[in-house]
N, C-alpha and C. Protein backbone atom coordinates (compact mmCIF):
# COMPACT_ATOMS: atom_id res chain seq x y z
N UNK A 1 25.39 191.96 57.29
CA UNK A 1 26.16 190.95 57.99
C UNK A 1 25.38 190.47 59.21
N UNK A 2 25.57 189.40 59.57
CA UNK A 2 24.87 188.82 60.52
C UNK A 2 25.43 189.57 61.99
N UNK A 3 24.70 189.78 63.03
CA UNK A 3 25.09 189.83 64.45
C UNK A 3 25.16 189.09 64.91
N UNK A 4 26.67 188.48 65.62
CA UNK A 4 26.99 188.07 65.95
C UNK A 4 27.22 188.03 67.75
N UNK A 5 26.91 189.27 68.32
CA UNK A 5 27.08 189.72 69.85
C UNK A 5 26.49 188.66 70.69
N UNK A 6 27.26 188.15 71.50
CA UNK A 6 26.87 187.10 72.57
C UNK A 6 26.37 185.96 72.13
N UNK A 7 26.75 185.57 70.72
CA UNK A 7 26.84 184.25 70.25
C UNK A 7 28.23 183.48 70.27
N UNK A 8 28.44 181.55 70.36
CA UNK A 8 29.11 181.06 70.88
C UNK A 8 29.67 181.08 69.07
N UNK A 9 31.18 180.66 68.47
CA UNK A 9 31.45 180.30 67.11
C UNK A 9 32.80 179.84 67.61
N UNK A 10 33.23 179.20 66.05
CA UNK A 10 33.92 178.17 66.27
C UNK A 10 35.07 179.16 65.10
N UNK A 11 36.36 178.97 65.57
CA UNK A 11 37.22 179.81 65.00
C UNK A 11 37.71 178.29 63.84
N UNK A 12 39.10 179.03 62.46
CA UNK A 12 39.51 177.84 61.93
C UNK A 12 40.08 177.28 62.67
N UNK A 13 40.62 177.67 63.68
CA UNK A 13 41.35 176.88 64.55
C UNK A 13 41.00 175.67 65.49
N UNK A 14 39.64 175.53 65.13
CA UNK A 14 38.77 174.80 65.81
C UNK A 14 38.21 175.27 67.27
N UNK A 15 39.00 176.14 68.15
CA UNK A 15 38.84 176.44 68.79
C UNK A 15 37.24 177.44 69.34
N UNK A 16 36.47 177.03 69.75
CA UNK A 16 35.09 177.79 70.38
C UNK A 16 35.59 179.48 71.04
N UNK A 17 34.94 180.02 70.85
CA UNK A 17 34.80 181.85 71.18
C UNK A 17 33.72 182.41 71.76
N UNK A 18 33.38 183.05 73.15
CA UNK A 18 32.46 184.05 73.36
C UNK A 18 32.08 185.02 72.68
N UNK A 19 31.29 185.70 71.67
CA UNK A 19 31.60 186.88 71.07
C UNK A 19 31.56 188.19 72.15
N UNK A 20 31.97 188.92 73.16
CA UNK A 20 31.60 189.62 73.41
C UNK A 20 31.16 190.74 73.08
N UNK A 21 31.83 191.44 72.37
CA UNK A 21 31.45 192.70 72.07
C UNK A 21 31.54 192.78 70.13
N UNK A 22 30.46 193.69 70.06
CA UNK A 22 30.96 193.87 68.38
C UNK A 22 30.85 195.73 68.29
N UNK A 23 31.64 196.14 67.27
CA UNK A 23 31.43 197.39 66.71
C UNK A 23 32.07 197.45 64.85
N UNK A 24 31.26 198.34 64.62
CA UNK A 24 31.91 199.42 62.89
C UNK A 24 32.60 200.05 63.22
N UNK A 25 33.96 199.67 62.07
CA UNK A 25 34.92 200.98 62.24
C UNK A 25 35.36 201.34 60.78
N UNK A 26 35.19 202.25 60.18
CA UNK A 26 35.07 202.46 58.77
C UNK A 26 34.94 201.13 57.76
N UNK A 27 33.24 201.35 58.09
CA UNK A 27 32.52 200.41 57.23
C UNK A 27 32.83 198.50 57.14
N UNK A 28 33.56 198.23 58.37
CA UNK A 28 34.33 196.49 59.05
C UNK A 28 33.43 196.55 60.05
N UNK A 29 32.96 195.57 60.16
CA UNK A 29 32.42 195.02 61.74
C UNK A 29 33.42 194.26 62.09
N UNK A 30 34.08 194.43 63.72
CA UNK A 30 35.16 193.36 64.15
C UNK A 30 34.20 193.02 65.59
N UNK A 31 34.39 192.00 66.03
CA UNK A 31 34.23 191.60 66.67
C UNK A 31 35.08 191.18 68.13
N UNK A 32 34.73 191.48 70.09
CA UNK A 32 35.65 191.09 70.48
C UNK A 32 35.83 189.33 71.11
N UNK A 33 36.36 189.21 71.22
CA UNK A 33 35.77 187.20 71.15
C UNK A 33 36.96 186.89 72.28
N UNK A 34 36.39 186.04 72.97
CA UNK A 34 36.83 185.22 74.41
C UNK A 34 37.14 183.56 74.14
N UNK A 35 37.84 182.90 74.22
CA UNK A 35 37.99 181.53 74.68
C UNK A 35 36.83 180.55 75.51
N UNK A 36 36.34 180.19 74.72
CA UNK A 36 35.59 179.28 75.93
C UNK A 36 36.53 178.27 77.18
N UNK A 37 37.51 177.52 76.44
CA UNK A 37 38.43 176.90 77.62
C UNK A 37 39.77 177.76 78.26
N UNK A 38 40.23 178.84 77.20
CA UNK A 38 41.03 179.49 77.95
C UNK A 38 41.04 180.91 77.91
N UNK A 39 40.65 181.69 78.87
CA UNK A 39 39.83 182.99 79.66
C UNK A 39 40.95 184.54 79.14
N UNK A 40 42.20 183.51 79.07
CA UNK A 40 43.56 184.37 78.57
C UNK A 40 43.54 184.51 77.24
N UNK A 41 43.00 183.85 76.51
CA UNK A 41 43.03 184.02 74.82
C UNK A 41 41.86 184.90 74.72
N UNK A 42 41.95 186.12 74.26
CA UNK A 42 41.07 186.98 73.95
C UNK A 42 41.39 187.98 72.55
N UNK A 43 41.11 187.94 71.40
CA UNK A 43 41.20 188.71 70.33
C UNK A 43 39.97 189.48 69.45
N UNK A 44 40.59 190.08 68.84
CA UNK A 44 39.66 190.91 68.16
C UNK A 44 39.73 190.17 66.18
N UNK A 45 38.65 190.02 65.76
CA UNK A 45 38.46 189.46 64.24
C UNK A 45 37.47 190.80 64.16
N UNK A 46 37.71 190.64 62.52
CA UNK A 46 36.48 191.02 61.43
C UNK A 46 35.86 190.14 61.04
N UNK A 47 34.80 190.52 60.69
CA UNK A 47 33.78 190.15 60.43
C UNK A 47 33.69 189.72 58.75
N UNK A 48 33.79 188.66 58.02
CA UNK A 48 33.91 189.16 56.37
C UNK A 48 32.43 188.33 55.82
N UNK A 49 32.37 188.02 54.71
CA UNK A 49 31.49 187.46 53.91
C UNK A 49 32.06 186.87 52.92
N UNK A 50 32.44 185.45 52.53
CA UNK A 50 33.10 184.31 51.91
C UNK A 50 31.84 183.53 51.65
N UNK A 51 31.61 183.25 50.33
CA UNK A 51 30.30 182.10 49.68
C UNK A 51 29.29 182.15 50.89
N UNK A 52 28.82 183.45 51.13
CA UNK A 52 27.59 183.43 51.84
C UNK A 52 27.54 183.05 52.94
N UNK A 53 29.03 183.15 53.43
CA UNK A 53 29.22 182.53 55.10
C UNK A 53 29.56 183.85 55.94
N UNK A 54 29.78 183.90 57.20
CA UNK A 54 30.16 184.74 57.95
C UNK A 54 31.39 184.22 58.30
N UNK A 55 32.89 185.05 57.90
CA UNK A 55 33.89 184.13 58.68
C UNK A 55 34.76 185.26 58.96
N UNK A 56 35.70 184.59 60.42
CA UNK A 56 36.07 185.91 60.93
C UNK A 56 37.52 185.54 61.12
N UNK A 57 38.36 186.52 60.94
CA UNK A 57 39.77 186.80 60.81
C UNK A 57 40.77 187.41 61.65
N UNK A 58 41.73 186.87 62.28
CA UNK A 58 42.08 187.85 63.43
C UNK A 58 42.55 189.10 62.71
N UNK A 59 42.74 190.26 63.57
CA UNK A 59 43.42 191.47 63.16
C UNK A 59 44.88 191.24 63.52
N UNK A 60 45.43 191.62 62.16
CA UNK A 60 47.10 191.24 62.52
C UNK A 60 47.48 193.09 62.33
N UNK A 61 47.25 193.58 61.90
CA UNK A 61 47.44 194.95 62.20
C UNK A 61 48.04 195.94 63.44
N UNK A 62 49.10 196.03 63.96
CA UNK A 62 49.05 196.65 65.10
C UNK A 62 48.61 197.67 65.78
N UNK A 63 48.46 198.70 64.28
CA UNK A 63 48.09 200.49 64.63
C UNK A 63 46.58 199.82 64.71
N UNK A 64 45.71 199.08 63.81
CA UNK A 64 43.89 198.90 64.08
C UNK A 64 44.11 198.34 65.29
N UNK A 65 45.21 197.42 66.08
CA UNK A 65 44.66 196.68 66.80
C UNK A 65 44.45 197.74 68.04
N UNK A 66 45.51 198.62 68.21
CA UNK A 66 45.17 199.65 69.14
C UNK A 66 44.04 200.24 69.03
N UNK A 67 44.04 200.62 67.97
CA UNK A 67 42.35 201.91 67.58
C UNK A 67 41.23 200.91 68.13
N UNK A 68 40.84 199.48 67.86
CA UNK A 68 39.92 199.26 68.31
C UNK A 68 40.32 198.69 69.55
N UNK A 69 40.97 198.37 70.06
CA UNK A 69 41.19 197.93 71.52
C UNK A 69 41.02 199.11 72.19
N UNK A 70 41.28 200.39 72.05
CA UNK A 70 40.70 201.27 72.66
C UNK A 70 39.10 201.97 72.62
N UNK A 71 38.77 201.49 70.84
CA UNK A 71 37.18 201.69 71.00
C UNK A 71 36.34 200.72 71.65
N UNK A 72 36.91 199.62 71.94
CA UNK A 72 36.49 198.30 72.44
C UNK A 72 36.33 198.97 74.04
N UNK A 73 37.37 199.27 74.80
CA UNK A 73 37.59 199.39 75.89
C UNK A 73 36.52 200.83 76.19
N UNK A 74 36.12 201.49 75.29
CA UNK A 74 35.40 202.75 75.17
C UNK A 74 34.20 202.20 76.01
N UNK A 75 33.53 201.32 74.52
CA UNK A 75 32.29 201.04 74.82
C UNK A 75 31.54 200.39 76.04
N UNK A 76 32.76 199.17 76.49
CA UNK A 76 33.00 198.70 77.72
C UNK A 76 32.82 199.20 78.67
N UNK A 77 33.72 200.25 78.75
CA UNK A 77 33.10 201.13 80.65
C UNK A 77 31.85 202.18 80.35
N UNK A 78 31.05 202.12 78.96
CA UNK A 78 29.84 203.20 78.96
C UNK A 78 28.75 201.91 79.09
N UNK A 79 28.90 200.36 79.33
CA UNK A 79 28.26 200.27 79.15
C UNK A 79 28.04 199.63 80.97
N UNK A 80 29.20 199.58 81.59
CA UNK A 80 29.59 199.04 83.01
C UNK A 80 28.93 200.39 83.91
N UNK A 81 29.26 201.23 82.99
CA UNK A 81 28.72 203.07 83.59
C UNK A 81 26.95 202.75 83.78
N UNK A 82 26.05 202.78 82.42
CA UNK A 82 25.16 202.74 82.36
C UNK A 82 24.42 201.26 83.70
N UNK A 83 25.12 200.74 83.66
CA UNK A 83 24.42 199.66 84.73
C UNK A 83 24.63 199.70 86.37
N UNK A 84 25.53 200.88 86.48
CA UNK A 84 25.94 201.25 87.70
C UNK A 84 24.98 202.65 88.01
């Protein structure tokens, strides 16, 4: 799958996304993605593969959305740690 980390993409919604952060979580890459015009819209997609495209899906899941919002938030302060 392509890496996607700190690249700009365009959701179906038309709407533009920061990618911030990406991780694997049994064998899914999700991705965490920012709003370019609004700073408050922030979600987490997977990552899939459709006719050779990269296209990404929000997580409607509530129990994954926790598990990775907390591995999300993991990686986040080891990486705020490491630069401090």
């Amino acid at each position: 799958m392509d890496r996607l980390e700190y690249e700009l993409v365009t959701l179906y919604n038309g709407k533009q996304y920061f990618v911030l952060d990406s991780l694997m979580h049994e064998y899914d890459i999700y991705d965490l993605v920012l709003n370019v015009e609004d700073e408050s819209d922030i979600k987490i997609v997977k990552q899939e593969i459709k006719n050779g495209k990269t296209v990404l899906n929000d997580v409607k899941d509530d129990y994954l959305l926790k598990t990775l919002s907390a591995m999300f938030k993991e990686k986040i302060e080891a990486k705020q740690n490491d630069i401090n």
